[in-house]
Structure formats: C-alpha cells, structure tokens
Protein backbone atom coordinates (compact mmCIF):
# COMPACT_ATOMS: atom_id res chain seq x y z
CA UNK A 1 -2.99 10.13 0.15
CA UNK A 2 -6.12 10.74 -2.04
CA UNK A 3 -6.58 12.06 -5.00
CA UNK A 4 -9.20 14.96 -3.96
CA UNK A 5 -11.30 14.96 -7.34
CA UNK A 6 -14.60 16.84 -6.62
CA UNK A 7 -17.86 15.41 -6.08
CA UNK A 8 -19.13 16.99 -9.01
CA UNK A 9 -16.75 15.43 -11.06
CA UNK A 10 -16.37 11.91 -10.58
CA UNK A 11 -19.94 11.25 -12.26
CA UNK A 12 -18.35 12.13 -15.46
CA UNK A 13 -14.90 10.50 -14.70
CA UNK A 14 -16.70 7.42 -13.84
CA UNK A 15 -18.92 7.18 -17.16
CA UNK A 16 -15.51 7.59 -19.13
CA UNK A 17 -13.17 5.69 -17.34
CA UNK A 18 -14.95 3.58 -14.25
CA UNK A 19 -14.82 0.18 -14.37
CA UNK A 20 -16.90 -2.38 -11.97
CA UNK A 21 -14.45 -5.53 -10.72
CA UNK A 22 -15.38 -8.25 -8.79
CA UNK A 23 -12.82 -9.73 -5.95
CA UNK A 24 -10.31 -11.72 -6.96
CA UNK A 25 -9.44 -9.82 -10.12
CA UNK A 26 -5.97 -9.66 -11.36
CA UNK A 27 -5.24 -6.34 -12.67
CA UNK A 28 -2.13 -6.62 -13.89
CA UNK A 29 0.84 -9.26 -13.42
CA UNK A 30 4.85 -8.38 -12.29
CA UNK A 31 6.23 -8.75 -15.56
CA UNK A 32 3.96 -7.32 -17.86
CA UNK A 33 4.15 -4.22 -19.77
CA UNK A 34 2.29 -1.41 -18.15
CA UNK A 35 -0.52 0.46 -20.65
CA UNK A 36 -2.82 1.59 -18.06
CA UNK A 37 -2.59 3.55 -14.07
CA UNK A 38 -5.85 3.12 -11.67
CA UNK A 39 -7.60 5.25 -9.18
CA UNK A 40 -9.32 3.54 -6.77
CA UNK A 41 -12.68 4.78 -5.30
CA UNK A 42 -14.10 2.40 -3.59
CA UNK A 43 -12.63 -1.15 -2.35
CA UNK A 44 -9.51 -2.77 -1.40
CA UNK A 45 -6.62 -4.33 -4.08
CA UNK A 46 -3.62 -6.34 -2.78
CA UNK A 47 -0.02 -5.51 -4.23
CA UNK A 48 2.02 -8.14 -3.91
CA UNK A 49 5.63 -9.21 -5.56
CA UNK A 50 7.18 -12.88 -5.57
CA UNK A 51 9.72 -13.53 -3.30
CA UNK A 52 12.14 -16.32 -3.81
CA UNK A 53 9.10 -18.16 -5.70
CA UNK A 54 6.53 -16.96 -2.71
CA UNK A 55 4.04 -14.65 -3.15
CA UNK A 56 4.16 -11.68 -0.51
CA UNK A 57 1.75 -8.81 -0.32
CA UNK A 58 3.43 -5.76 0.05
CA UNK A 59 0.79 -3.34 0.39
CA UNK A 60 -2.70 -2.94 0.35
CA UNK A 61 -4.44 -0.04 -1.66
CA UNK A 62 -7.67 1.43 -0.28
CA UNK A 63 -10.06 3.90 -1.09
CA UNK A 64 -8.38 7.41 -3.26
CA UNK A 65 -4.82 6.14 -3.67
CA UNK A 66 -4.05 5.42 -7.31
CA UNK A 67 -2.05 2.39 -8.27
CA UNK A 68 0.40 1.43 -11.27
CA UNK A 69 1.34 4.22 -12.74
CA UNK A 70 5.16 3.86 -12.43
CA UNK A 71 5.55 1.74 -15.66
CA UNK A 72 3.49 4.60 -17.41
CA UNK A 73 6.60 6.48 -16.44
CA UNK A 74 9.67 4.90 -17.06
CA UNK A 75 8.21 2.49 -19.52
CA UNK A 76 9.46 -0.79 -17.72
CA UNK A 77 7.66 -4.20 -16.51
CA UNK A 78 5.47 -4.11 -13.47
CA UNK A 79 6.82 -4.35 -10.55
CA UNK A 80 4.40 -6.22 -8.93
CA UNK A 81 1.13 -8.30 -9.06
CA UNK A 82 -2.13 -5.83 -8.23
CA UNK A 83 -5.43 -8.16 -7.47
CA UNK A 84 -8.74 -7.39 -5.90
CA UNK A 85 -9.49 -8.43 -2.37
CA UNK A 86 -13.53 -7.19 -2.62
CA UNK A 87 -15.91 -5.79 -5.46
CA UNK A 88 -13.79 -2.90 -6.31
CA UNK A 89 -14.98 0.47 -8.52
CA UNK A 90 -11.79 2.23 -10.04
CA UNK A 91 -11.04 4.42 -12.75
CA UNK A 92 -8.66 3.30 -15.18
CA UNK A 93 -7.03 5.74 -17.14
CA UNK A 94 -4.47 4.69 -20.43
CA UNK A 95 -1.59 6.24 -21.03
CA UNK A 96 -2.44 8.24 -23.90
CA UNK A 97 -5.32 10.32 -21.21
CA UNK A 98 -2.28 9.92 -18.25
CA UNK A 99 0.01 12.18 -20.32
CA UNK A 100 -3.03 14.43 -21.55
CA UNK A 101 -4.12 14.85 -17.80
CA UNK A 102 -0.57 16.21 -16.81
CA UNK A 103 0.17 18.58 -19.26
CA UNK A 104 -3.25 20.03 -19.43
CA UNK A 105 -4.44 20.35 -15.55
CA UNK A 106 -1.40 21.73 -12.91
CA UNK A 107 -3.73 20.85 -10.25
CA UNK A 108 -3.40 16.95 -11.10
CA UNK A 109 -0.14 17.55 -11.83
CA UNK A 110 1.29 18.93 -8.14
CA UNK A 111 -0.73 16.26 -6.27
CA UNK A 112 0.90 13.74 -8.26
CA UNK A 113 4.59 15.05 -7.97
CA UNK A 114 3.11 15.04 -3.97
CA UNK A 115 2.36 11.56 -4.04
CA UNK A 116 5.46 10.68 -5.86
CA UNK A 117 7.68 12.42 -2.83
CA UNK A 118 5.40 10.50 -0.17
CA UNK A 119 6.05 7.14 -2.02
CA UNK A 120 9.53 8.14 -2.17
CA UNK A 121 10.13 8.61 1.24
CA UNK A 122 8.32 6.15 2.47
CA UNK A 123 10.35 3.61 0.31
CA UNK A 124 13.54 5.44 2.04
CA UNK A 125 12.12 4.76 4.96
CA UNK A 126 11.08 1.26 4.36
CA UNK A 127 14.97 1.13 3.06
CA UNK A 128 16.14 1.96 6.33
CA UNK A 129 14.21 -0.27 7.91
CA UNK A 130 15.53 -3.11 6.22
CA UNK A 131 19.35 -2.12 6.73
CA UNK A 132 18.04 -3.00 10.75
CA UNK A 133 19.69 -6.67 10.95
CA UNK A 134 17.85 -7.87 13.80
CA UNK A 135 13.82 -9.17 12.79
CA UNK A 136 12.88 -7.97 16.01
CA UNK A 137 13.85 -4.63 15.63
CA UNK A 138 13.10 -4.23 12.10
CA UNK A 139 9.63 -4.95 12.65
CA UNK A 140 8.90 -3.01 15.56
CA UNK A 141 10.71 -0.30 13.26
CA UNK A 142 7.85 -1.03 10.38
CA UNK A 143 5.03 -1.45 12.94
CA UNK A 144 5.68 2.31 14.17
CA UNK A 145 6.15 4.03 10.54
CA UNK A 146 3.23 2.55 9.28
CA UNK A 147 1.17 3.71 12.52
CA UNK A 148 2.39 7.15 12.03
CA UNK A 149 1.63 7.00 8.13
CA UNK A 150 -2.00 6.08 8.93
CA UNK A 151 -2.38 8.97 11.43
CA UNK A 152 -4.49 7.17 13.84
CA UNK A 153 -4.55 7.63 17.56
CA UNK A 154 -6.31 4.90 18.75
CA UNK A 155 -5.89 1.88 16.35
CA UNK A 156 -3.66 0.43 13.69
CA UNK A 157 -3.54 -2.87 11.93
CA UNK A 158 -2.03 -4.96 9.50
CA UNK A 159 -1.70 -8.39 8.34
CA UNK A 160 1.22 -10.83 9.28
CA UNK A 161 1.45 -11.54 5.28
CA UNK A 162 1.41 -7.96 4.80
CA UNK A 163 3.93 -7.13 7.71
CA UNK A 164 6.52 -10.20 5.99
CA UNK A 165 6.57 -8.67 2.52
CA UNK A 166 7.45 -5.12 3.41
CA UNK A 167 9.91 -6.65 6.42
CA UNK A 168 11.60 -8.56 3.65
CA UNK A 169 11.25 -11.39 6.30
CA UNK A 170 9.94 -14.89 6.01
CA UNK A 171 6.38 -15.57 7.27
CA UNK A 172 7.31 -17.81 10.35
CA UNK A 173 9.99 -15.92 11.93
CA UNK A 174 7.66 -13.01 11.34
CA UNK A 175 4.85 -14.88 13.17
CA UNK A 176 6.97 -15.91 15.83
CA UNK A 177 8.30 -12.37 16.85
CA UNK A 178 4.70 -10.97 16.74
CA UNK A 179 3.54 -13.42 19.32
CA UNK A 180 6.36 -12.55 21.43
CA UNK A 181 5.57 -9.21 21.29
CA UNK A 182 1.72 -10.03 21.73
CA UNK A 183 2.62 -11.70 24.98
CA UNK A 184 4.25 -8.40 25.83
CA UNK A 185 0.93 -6.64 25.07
CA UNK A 186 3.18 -4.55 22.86
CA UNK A 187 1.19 -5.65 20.17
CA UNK A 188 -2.25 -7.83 20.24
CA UNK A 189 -2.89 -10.75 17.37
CA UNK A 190 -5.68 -12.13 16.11
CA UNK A 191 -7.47 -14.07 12.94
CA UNK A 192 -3.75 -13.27 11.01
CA UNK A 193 -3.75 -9.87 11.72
CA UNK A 194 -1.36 -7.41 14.20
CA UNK A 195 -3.40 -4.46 16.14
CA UNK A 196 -2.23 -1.62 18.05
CA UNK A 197 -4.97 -0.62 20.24
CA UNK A 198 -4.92 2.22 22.54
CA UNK A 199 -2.68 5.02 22.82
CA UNK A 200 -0.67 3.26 25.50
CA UNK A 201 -0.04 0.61 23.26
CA UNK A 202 0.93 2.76 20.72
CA UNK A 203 3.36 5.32 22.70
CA UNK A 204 5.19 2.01 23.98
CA UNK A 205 5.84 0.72 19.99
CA UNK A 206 7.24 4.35 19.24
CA UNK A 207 9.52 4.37 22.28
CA UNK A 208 10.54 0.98 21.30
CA UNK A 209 11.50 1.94 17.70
C-alpha cells in the first residue's frame, strides 16, 4: 500500500527530506537503534533478517511503501537489515518530524493506522502459514497469499531467497520443492526466481492452497 502524497507535494517533501542512494546501500542494520522511518518513491530495498547466522531476505520494498518505522514506535532494535538493490530516491523522515506528522495531519495519520492493520494481518497470515508442517504445503500456502496481496491477474513473482525467508525454510529444500512444482507447471522457474503466469496457472495454486 502507498502512501498517496499529492503530486503537488512531494517537490517540497523531497527538498526537505529526499535523499539520493546508490544500490547497495545499507540503511540501517538488525540491531541498531532506530532514529529515522523511510518512504520510498522510487526503487527497490531488500529487508532481510539473519537466520541461524544466514542472511534471508524477507521482503522486498518497492515504490510508495514506507519502511522502518516500527522502532520509531516501540523504541526497540531493528528488526531487520534494510539495503538497496538499485539507485533508490526516498524520503527519510526523523523521529522528531514522525511524531509532528501524526499529531498534526489525521489524513497521514488513518493511512498509517491502515497500513499498520495490513502489516498486521499479513504477519497473521504469514503466522499461519508457518504453523503448516509440511514445506510443500506451506509454500504453496505463501505462493497464493502473496499472489492475492499483489492483486495481479496475469503474473506474479518472487525470488527463491525471498520465498525461503518468509517460508522460514532453508534455501535447498525450498529449491527443491519449487522445481517439483515447476515440473508440474504449477509454478515456472527461472534465473532464481518463481513466476505464476496465466490465470490458469494461478486458479490451480489457489485451489491447491
């Protein structure tokens, strides 16, 4: 979900907060303490959390969706690692301006209590995906959330890496399921990364799930 700020507006937002940052940036580490939220406008940053000692990306935030603002909120470490995967333009907003923002603007406010509900239910969901023992299962359970979260009719896709960390699942037996289902045609694979193409395709993973 975006954040919906105006044309008009982000100008003036931009000359005050924006910041330029070229891939491979590490915005913040898991650990550290949290002084500042983002708002992404234009390219792609990789959330990822270590695992046992191995780093797994566990999301990837694109273009509108703001980023980091839960230790702004309960005051605790980051959760996670957040890195850029491309040049990336973002706003980056402290928490002095965060609190200012939602006390003085309601608007800002109710889409950020929204996004809050979305992120908790999707964690929910992501919960009850995990309480799924079998891998199979579990990740045709994932595959089919995330295609309805992204709304598209005709094509989804996501990264084996990407699939692992929010499976809770190691890499390999991740890799190994996918390719069974790829030789299914339930899902195709290619260059590291699991498509659903086609509405047939995609009807058959919801059934499945």
């Amino acid at each position: 979900m975006g954040t919906d700020i105006a044309e008009n507006d982000q100008a003036q937002l931009f000359s005050r907060f924006g910041r330029q940052v070229p891939p491979g940036t590490v915005l913040f580490r898991e650990g550290d303490r949290g002084e500042e939220m983002f708002v992404l406008q234009s390219g792609k940053v990789k959330i990822s959390r270590l695992v046992r000692g191995v780093e797994k990306t566990i999301a990837t935030v694109e273009k509108g969706d703001f980023f980091g603002e839960m230790a702004l909120l309960n005051d605790k470490p980051r959760s996670a690692t957040a890195e850029t995967i491309v040049a990336s333009e973002m706003l980056v907003i402290d928490r002095k301006t965060f609190d200012t923002l939602l006390r003085g603007n309601v608007e800002i406010a109710i889409k950020f209590i929204k996004r809050l509900a979305d992120r908790l239910r999707e964690t929910t969901d992501q919960l009850e995906a995990l309480m799924i023992k079998d891998n199979t299962s579990r990740l045709v359970s994932i595959l089919a959330r995330k295609v309805k979260e992204q709304q598209q009719t005709d094509a989804f896709s996501i990264t084996i890496d990407e699939l692992a960390g929010v499976a809770g699942i190691e890499y390999s037996p991740v890799r190994m399921i996918i390719e069974k289902l790829a030789s299914v045609s339930i899902v195709e694979l290619s260059n590291e990364k699991v498509y659903c193409k086609g509405q047939d395709q995609i009807d058959l993973l919801m059934r499945l799930s």
